[in-house]
N, C-alpha and C. Protein backbone atom coordinates (compact mmCIF):
# COMPACT_ATOMS: atom_id res chain seq x y z
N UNK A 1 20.97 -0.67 -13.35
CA UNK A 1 20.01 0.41 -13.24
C UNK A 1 20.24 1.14 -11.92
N UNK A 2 20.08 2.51 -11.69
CA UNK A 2 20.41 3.49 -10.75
C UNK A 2 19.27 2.81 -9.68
N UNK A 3 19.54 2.99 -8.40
CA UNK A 3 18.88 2.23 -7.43
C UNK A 3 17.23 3.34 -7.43
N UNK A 4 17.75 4.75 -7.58
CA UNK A 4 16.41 5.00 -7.50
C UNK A 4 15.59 5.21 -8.64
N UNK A 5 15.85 4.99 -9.86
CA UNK A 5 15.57 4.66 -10.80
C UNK A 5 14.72 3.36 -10.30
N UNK A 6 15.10 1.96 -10.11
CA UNK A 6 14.35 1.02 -10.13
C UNK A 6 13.25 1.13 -9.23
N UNK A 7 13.42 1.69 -7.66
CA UNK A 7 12.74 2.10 -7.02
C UNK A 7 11.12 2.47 -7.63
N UNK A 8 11.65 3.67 -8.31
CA UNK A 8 10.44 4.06 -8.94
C UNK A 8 9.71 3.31 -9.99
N UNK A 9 10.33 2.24 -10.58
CA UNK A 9 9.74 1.46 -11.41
C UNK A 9 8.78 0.18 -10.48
N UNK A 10 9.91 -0.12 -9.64
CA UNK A 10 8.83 -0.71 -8.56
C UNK A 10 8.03 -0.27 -8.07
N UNK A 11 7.91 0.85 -7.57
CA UNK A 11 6.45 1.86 -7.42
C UNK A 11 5.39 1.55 -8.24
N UNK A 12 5.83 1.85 -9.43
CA UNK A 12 4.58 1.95 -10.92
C UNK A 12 4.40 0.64 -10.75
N UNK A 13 5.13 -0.63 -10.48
CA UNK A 13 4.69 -1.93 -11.32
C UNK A 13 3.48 -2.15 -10.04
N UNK A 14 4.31 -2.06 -8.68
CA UNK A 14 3.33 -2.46 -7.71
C UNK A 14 1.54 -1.78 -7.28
N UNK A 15 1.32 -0.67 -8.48
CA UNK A 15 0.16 0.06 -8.73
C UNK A 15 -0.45 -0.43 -9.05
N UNK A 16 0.08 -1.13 -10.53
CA UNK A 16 -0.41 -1.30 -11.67
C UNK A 16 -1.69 -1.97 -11.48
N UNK A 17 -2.75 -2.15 -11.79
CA UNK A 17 -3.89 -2.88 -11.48
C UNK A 17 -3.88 -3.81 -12.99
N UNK A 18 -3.49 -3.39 -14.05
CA UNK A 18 -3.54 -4.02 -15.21
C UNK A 18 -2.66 -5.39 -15.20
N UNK A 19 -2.32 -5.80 -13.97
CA UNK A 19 -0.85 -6.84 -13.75
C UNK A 19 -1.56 -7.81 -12.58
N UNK A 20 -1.45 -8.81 -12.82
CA UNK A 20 -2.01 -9.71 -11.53
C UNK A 20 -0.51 -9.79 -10.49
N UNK A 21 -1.01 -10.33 -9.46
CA UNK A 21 0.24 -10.41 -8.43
C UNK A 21 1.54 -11.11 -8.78
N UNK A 22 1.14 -12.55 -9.76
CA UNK A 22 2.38 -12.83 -10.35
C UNK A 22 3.35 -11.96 -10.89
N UNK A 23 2.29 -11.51 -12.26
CA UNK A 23 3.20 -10.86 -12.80
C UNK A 23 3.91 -9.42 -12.48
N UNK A 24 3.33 -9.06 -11.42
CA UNK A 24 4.05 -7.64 -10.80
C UNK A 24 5.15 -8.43 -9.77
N UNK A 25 5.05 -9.25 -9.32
CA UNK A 25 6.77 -9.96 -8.67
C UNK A 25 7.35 -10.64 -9.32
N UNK A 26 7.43 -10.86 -10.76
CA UNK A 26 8.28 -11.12 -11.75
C UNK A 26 8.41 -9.88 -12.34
N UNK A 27 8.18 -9.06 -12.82
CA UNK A 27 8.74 -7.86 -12.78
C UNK A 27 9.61 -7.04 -12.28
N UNK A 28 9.21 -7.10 -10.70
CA UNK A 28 9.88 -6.97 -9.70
C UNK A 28 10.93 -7.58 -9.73
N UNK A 29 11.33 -8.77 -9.64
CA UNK A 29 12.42 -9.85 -9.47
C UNK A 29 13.70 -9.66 -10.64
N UNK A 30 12.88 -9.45 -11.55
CA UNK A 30 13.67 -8.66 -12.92
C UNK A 30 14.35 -7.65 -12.74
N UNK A 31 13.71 -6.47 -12.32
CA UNK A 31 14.29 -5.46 -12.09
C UNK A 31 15.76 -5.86 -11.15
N UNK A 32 15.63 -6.30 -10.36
CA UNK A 32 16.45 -6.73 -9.46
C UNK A 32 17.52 -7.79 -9.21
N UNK A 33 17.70 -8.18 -11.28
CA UNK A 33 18.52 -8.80 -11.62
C UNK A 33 18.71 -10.59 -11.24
N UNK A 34 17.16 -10.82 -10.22
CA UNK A 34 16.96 -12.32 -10.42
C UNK A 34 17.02 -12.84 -12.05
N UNK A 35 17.52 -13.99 -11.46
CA UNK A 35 17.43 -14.85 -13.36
C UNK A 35 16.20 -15.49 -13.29
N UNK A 36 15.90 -15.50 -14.50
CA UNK A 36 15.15 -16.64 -15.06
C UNK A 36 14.67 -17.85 -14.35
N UNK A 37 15.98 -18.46 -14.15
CA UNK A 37 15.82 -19.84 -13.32
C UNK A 37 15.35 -20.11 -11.63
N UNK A 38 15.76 -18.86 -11.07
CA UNK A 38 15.79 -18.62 -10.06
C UNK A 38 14.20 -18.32 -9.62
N UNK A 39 13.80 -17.44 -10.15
CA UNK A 39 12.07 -17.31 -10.38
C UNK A 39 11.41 -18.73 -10.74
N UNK A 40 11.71 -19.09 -11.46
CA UNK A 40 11.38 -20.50 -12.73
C UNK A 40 10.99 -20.93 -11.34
N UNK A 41 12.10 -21.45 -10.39
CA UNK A 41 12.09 -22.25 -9.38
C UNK A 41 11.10 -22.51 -8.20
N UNK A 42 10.83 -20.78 -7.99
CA UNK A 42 10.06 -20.33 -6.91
C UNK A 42 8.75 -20.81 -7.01
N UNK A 43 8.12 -20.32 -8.70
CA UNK A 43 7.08 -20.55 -9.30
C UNK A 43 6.90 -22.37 -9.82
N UNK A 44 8.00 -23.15 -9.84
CA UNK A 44 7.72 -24.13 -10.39
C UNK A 44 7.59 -24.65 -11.84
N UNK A 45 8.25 -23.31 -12.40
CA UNK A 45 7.80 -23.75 -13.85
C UNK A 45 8.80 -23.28 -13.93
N UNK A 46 9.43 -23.65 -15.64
CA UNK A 46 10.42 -22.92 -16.59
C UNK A 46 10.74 -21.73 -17.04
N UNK A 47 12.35 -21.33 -17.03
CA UNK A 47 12.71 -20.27 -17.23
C UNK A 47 11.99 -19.84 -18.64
N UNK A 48 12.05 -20.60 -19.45
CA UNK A 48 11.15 -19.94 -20.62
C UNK A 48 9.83 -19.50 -20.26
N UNK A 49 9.14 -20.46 -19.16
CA UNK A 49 7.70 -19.82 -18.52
C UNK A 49 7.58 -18.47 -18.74
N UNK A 50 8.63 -18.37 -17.28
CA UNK A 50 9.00 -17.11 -16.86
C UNK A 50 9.31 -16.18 -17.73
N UNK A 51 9.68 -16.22 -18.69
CA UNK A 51 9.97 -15.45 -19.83
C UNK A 51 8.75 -14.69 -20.46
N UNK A 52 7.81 -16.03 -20.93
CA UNK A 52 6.93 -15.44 -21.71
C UNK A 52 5.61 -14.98 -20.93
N UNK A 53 6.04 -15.23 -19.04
CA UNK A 53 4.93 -14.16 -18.65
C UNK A 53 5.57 -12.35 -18.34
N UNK A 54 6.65 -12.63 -18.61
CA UNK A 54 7.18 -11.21 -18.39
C UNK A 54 7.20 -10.15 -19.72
N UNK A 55 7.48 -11.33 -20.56
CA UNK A 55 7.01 -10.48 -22.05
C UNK A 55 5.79 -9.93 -21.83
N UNK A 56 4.79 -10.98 -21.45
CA UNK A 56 3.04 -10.54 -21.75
C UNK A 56 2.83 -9.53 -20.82
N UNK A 57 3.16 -9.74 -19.47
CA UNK A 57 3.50 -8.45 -18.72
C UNK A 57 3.66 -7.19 -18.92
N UNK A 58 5.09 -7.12 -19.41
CA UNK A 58 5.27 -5.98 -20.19
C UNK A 58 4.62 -5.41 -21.25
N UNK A 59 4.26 -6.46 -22.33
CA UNK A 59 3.22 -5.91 -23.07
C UNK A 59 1.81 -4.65 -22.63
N UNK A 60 1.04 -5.66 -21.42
CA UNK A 60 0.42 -5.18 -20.72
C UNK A 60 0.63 -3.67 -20.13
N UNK A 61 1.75 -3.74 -19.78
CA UNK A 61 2.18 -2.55 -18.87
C UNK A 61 2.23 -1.34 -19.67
N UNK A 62 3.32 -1.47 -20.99
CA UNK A 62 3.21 -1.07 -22.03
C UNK A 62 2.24 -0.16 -22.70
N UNK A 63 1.11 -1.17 -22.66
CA UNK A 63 -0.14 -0.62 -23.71
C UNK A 63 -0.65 0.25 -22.36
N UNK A 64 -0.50 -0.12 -21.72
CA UNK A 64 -1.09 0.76 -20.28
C UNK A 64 -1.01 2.21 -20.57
N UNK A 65 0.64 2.19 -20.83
CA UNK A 65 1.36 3.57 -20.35
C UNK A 65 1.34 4.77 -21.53
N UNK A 66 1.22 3.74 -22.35
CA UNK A 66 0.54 4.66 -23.84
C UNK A 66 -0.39 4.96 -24.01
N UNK A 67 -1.45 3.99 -23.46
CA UNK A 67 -2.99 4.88 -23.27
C UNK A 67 -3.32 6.05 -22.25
N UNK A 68 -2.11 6.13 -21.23
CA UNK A 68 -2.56 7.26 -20.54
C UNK A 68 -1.59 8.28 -21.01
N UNK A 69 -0.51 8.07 -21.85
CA UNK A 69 0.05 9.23 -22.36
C UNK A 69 -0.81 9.63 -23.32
N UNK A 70 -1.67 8.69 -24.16
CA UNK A 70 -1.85 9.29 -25.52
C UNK A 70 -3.45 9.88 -25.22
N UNK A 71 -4.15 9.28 -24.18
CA UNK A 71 -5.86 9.72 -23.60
C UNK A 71 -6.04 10.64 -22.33
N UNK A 72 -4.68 10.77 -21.57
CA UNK A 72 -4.33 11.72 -20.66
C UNK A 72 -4.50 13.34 -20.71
């Protein structure tokens, strides 16, 4: 991903109020091409953990960004 491309995604994630602190620095960490395991580690839990809070994350973020495109 173009550096300022991610930049700006890190912007939006670190806004986000719909995201608790975890999941906006797994996001983060993502963007930035940490693995799985590597996070897993930090946090103490499993790369699959890690997985399925970044899915729900995104979900989150997601439904976010469609409600202010579509109620905007």
């Amino acid at each position: 991903m173009a550096t300022q491309t991610a930049k700006h995604f890190v912007s939006i994630i670190k806004n986000a109020k719909e995201l608790d602190k975890k999941e906006k620095d797994i996001l983060i960490r993502r963007l930035k091409n940490i693995t799985l395991g590597k996070i897993g580690r930090k946090y103490k839990v499993s790369d699959e953990r890690i997985r399925q809070i970044e899915e729900k994350a995104l979900e989150k973020f997601i439904k976010k960004m469609c409600q202010l495109l579509l109620f905007d």
